[in-house]
PDB file of N, CA and C in Angstrom:
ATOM      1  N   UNK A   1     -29.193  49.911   4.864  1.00  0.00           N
ATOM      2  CA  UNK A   1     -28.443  50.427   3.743  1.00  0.00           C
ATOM      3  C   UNK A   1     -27.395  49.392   3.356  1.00  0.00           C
ATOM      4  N   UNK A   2     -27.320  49.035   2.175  1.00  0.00           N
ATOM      5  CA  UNK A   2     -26.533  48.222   1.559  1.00  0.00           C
ATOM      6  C   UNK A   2     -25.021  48.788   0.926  1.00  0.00           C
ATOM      7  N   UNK A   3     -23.740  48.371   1.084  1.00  0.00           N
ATOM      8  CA  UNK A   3     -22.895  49.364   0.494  1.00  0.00           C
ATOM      9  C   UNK A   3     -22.408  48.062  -0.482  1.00  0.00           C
ATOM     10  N   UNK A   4     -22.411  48.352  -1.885  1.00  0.00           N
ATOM     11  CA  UNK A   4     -21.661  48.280  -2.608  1.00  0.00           C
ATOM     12  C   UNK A   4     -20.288  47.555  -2.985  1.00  0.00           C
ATOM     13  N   UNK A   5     -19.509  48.065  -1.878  1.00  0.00           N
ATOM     14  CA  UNK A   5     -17.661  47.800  -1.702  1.00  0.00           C
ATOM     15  C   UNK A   5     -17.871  48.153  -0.553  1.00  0.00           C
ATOM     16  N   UNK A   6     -17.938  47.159   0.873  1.00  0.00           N
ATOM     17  CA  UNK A   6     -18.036  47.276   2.019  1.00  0.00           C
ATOM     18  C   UNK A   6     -16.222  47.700   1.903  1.00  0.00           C
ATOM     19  N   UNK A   7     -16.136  48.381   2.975  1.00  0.00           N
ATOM     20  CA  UNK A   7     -14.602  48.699   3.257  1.00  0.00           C
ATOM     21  C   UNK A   7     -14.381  48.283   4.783  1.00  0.00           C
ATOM     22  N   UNK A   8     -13.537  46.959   4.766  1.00  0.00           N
ATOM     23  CA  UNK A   8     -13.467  45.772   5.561  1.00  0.00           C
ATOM     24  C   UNK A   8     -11.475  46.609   6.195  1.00  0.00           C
ATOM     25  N   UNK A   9     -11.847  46.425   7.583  1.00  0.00           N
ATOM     26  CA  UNK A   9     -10.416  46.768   8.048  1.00  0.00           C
ATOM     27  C   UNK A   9      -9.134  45.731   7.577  1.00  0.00           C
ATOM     28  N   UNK A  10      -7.464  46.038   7.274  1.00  0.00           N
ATOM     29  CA  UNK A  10      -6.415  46.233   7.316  1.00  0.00           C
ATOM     30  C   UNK A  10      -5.675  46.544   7.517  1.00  0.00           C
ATOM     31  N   UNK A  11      -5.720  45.704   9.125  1.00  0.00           N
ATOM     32  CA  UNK A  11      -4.595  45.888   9.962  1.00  0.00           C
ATOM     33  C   UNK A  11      -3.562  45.534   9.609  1.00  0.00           C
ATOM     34  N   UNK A  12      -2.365  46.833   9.597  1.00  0.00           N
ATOM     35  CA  UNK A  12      -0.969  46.329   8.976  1.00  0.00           C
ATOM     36  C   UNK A  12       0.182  46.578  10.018  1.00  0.00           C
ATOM     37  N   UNK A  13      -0.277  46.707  10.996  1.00  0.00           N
ATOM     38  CA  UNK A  13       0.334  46.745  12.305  1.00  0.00           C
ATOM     39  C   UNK A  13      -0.226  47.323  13.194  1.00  0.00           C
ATOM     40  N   UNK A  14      -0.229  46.131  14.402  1.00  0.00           N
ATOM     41  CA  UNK A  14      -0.617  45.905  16.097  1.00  0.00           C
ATOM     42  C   UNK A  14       0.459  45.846  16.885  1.00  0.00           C
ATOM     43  N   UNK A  15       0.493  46.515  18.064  1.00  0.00           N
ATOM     44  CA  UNK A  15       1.648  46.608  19.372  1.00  0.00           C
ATOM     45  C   UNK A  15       0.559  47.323  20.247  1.00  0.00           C
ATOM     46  N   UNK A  16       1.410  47.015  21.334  1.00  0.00           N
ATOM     47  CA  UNK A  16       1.139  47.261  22.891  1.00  0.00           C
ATOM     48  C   UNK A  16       1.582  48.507  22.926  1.00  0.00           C
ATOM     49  N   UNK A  17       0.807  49.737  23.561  1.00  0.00           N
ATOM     50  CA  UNK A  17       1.415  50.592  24.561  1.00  0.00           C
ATOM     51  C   UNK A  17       1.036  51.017  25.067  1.00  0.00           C
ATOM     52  N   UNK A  18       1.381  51.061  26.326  1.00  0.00           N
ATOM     53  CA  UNK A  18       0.720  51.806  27.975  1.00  0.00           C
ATOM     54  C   UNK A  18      -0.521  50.632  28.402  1.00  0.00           C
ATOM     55  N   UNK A  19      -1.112  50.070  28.182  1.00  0.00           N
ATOM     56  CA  UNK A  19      -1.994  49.066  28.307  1.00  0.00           C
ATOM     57  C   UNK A  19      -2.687  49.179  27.122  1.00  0.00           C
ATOM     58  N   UNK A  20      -2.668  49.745  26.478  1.00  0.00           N
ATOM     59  CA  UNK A  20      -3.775  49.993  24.650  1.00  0.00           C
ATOM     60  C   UNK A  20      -2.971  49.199  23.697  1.00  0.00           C
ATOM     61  N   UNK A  21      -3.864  48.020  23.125  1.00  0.00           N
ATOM     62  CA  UNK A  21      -3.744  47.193  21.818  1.00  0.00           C
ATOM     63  C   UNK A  21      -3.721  48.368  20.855  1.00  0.00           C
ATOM     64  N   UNK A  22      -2.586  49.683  20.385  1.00  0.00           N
ATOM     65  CA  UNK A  22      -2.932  50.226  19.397  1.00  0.00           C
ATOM     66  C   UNK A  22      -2.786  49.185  17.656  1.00  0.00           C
ATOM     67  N   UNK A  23      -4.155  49.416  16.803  1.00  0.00           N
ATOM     68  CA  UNK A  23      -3.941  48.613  15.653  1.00  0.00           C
ATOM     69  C   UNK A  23      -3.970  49.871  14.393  1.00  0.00           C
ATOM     70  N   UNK A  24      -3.009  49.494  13.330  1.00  0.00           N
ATOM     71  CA  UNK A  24      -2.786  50.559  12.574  1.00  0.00           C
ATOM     72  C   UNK A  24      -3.671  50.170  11.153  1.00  0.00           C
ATOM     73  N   UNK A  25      -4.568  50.852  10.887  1.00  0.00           N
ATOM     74  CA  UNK A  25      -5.412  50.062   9.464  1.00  0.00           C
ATOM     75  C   UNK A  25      -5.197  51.340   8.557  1.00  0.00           C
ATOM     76  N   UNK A  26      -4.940  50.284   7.012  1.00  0.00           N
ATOM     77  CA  UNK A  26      -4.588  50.853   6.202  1.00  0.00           C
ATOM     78  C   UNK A  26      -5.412  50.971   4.519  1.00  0.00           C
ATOM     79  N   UNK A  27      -5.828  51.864   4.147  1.00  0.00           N
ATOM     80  CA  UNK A  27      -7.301  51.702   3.209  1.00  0.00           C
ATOM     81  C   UNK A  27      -6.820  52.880   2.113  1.00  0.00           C
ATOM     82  N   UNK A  28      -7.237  52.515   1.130  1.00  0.00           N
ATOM     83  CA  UNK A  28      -6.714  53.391  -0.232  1.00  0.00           C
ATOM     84  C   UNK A  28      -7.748  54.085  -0.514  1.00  0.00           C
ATOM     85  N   UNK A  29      -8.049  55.422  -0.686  1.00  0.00           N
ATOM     86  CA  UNK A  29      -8.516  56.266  -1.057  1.00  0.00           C
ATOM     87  C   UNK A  29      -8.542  57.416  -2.514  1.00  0.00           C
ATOM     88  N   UNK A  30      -8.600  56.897  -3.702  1.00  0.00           N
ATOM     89  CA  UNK A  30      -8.779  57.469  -4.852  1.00  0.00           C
ATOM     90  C   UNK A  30      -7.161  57.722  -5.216  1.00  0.00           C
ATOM     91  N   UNK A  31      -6.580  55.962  -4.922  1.00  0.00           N
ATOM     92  CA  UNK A  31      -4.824  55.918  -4.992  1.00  0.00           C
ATOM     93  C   UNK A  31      -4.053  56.597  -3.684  1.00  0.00           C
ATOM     94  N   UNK A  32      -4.798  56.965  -2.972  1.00  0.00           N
ATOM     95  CA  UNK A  32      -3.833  57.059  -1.781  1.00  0.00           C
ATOM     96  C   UNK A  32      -3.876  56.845  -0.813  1.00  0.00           C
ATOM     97  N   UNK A  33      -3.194  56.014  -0.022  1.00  0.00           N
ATOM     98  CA  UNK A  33      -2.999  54.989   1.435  1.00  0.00           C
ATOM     99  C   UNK A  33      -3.191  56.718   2.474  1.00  0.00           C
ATOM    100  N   UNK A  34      -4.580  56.046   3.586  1.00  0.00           N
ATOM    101  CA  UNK A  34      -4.878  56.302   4.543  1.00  0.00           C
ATOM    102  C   UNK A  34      -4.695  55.870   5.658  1.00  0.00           C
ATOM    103  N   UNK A  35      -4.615  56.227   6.869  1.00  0.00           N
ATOM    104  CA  UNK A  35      -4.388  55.206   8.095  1.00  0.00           C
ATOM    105  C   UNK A  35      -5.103  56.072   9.161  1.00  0.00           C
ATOM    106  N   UNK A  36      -5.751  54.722   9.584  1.00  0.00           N
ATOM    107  CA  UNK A  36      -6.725  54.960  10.800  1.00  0.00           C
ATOM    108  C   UNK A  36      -5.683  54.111  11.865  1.00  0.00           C
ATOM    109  N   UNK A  37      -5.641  54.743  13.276  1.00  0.00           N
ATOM    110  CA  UNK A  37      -5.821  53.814  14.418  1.00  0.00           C
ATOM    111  C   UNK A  37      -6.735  53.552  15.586  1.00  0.00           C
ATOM    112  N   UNK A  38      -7.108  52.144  15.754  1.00  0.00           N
ATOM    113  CA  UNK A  38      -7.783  51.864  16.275  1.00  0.00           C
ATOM    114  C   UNK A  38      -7.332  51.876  18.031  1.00  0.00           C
ATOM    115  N   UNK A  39      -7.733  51.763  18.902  1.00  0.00           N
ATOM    116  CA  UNK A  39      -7.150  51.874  20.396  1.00  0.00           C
ATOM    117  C   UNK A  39      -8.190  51.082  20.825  1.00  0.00           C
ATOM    118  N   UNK A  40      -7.349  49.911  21.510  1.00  0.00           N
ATOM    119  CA  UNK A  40      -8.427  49.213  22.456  1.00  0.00           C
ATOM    120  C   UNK A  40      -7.729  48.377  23.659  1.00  0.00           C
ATOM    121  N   UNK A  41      -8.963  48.815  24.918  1.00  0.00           N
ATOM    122  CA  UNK A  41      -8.410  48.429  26.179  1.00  0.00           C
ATOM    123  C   UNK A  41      -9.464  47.744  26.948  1.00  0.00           C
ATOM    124  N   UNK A  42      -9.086  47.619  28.259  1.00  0.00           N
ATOM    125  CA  UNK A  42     -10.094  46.954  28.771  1.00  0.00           C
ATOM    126  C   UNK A  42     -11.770  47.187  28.761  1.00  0.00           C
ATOM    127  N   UNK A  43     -11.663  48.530  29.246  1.00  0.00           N
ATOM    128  CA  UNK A  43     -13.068  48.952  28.693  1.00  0.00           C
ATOM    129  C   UNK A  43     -13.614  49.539  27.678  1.00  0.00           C
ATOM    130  N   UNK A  44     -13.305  48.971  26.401  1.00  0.00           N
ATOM    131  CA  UNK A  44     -13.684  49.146  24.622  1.00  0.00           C
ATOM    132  C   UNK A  44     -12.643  49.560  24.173  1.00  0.00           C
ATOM    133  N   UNK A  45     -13.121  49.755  23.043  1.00  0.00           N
ATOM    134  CA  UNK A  45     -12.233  50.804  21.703  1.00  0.00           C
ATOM    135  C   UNK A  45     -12.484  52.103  21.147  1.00  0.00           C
ATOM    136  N   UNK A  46     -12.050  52.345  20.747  1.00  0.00           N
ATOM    137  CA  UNK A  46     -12.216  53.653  20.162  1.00  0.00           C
ATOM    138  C   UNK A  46     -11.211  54.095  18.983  1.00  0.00           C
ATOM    139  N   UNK A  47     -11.394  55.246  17.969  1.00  0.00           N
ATOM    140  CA  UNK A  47     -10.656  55.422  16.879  1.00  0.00           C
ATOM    141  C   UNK A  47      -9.694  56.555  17.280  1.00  0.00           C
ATOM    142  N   UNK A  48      -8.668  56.000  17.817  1.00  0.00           N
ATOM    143  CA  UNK A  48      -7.732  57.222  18.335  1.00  0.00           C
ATOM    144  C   UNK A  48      -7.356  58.514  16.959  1.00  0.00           C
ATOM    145  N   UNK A  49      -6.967  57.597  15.775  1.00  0.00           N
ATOM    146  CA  UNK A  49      -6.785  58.569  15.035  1.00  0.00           C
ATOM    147  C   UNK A  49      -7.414  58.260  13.880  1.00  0.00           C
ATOM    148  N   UNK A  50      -8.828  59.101  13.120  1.00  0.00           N
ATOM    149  CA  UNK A  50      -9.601  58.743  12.281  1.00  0.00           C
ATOM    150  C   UNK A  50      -8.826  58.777  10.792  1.00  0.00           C
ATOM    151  N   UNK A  51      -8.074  59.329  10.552  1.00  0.00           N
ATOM    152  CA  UNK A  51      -7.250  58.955   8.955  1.00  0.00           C
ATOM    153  C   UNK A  51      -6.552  60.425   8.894  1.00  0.00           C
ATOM    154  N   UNK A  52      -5.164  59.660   8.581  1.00  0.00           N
ATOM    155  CA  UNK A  52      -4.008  60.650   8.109  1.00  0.00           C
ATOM    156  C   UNK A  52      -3.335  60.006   7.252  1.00  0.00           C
ATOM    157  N   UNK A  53      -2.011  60.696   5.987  1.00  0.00           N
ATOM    158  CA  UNK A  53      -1.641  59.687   4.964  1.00  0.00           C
ATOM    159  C   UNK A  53      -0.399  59.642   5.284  1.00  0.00           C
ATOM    160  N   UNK A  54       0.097  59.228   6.303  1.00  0.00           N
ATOM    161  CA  UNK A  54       1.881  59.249   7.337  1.00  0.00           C
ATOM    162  C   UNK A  54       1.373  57.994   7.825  1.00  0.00           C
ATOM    163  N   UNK A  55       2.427  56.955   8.007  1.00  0.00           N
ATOM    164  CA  UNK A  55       1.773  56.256   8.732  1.00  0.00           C
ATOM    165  C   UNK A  55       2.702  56.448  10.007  1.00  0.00           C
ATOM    166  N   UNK A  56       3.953  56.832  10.108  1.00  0.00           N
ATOM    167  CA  UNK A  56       4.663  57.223  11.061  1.00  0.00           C
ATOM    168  C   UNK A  56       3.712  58.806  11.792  1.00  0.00           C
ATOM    169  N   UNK A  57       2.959  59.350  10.959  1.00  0.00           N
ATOM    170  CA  UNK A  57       2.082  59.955  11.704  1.00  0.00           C
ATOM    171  C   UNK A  57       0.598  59.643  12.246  1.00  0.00           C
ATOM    172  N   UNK A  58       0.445  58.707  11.661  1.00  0.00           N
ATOM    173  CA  UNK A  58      -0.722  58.046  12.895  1.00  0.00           C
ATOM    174  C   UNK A  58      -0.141  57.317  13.881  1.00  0.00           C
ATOM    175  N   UNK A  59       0.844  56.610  13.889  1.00  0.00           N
ATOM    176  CA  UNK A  59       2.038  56.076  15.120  1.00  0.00           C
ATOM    177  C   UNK A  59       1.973  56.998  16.144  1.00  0.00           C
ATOM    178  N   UNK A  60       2.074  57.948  15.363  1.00  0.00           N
ATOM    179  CA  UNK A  60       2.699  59.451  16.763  1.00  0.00           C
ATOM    180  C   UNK A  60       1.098  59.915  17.172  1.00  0.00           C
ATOM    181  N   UNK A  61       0.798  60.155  16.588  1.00  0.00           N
ATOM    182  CA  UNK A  61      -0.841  60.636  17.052  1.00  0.00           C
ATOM    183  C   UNK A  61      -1.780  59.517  17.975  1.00  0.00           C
ATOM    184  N   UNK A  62      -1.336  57.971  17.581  1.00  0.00           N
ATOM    185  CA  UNK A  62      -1.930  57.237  18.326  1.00  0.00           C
ATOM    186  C   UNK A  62      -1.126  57.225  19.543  1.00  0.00           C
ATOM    187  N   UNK A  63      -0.108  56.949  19.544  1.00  0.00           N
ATOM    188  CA  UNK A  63       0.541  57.432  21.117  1.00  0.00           C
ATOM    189  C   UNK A  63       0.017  58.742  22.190  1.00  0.00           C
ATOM    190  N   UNK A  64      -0.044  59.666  21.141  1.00  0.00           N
ATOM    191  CA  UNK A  64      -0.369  60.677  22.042  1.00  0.00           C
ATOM    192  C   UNK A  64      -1.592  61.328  22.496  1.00  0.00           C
ATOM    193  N   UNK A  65      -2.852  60.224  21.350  1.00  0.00           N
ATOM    194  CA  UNK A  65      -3.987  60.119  21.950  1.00  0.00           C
ATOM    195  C   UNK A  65      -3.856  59.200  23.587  1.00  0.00           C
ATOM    196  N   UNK A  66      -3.192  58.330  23.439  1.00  0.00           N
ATOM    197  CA  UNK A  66      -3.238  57.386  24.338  1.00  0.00           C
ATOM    198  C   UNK A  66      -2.481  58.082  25.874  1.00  0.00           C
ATOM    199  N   UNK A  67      -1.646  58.827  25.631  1.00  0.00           N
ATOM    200  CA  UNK A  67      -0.827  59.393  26.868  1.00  0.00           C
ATOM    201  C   UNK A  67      -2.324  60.772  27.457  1.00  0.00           C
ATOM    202  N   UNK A  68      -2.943  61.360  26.477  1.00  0.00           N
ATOM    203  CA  UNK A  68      -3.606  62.208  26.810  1.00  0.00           C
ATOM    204  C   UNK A  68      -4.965  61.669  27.563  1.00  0.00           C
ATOM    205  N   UNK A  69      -5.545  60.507  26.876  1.00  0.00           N
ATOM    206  CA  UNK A  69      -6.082  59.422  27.701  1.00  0.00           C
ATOM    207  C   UNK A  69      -6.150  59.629  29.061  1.00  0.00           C
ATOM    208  N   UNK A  70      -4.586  58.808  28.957  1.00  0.00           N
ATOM    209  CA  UNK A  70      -4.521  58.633  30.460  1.00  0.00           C
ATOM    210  C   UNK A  70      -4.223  59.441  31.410  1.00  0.00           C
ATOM    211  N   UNK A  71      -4.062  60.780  30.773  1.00  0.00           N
ATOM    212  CA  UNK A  71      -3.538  62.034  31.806  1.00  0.00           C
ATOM    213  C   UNK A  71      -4.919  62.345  31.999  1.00  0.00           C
ATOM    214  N   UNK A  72      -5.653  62.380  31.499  1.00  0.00           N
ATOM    215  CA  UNK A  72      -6.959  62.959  31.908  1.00  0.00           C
ATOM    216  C   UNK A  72      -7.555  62.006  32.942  1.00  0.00           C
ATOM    217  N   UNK A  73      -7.579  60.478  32.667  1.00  0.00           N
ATOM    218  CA  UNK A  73      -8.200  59.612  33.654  1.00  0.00           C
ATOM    219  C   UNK A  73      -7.568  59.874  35.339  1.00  0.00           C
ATOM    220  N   UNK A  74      -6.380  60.148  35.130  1.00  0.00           N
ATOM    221  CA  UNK A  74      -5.357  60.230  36.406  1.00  0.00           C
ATOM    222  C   UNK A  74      -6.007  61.487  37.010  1.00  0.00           C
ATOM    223  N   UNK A  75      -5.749  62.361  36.123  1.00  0.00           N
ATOM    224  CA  UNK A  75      -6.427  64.157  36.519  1.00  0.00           C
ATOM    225  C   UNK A  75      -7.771  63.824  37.088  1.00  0.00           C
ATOM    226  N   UNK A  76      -8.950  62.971  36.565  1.00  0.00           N
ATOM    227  CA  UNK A  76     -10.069  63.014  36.704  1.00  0.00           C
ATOM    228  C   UNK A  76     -10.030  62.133  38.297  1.00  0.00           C
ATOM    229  N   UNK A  77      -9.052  60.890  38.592  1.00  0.00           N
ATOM    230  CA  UNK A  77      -9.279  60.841  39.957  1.00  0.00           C
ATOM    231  C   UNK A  77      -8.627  61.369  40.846  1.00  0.00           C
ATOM    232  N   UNK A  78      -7.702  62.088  40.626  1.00  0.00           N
ATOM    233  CA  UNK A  78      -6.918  63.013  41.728  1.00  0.00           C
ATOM    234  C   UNK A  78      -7.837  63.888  41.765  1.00  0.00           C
ATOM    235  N   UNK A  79      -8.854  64.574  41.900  1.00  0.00           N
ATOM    236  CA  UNK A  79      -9.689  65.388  42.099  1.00  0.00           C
ATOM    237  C   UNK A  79     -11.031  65.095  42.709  1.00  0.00           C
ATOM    238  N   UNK A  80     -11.064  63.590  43.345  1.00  0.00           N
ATOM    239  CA  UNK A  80     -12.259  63.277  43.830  1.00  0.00           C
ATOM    240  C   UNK A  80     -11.616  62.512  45.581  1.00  0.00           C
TER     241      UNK A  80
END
């Protein structure tokens, strides 16, 4: 499948936290700025937060994908 207007990421801010490269990409949608964040660590990436139009609220949502992350990884080996 061929698209047209490939929609190529814009990253408009990258930082560190907890060990996750969170990257904040930013894409216009029929005039209005969306933001995805991306999360990536040692073992891959993933889209912590698929699109909200805050970007101080994908900030907060990517953090707290990332803390929930890791509470679960911790939970998952304290139990073995």
């Amino acid at each position: 499948m061929l698209f047209a207007d490939p929609d190529y990421p814009h990253v408009v801010l990258s930082f560190a936290y907890r060990g996750f490269r969170l990257e904040l990409d930013q894409s216009i949608e029929e005039g209005v700025p969306l933001y995805a964040v991306w999360a990536t660590h040692e073992g891959g990436s993933a889209v912590a937060v698929p699109g909200v139009v805050s970007r101080s609220e994908a900030i907060y949502k990517a953090r707290c994908w990332v803390d929930r992350r890791l509470r679960t990884l911790a939970e998952g080996r304290s139990r073995q």
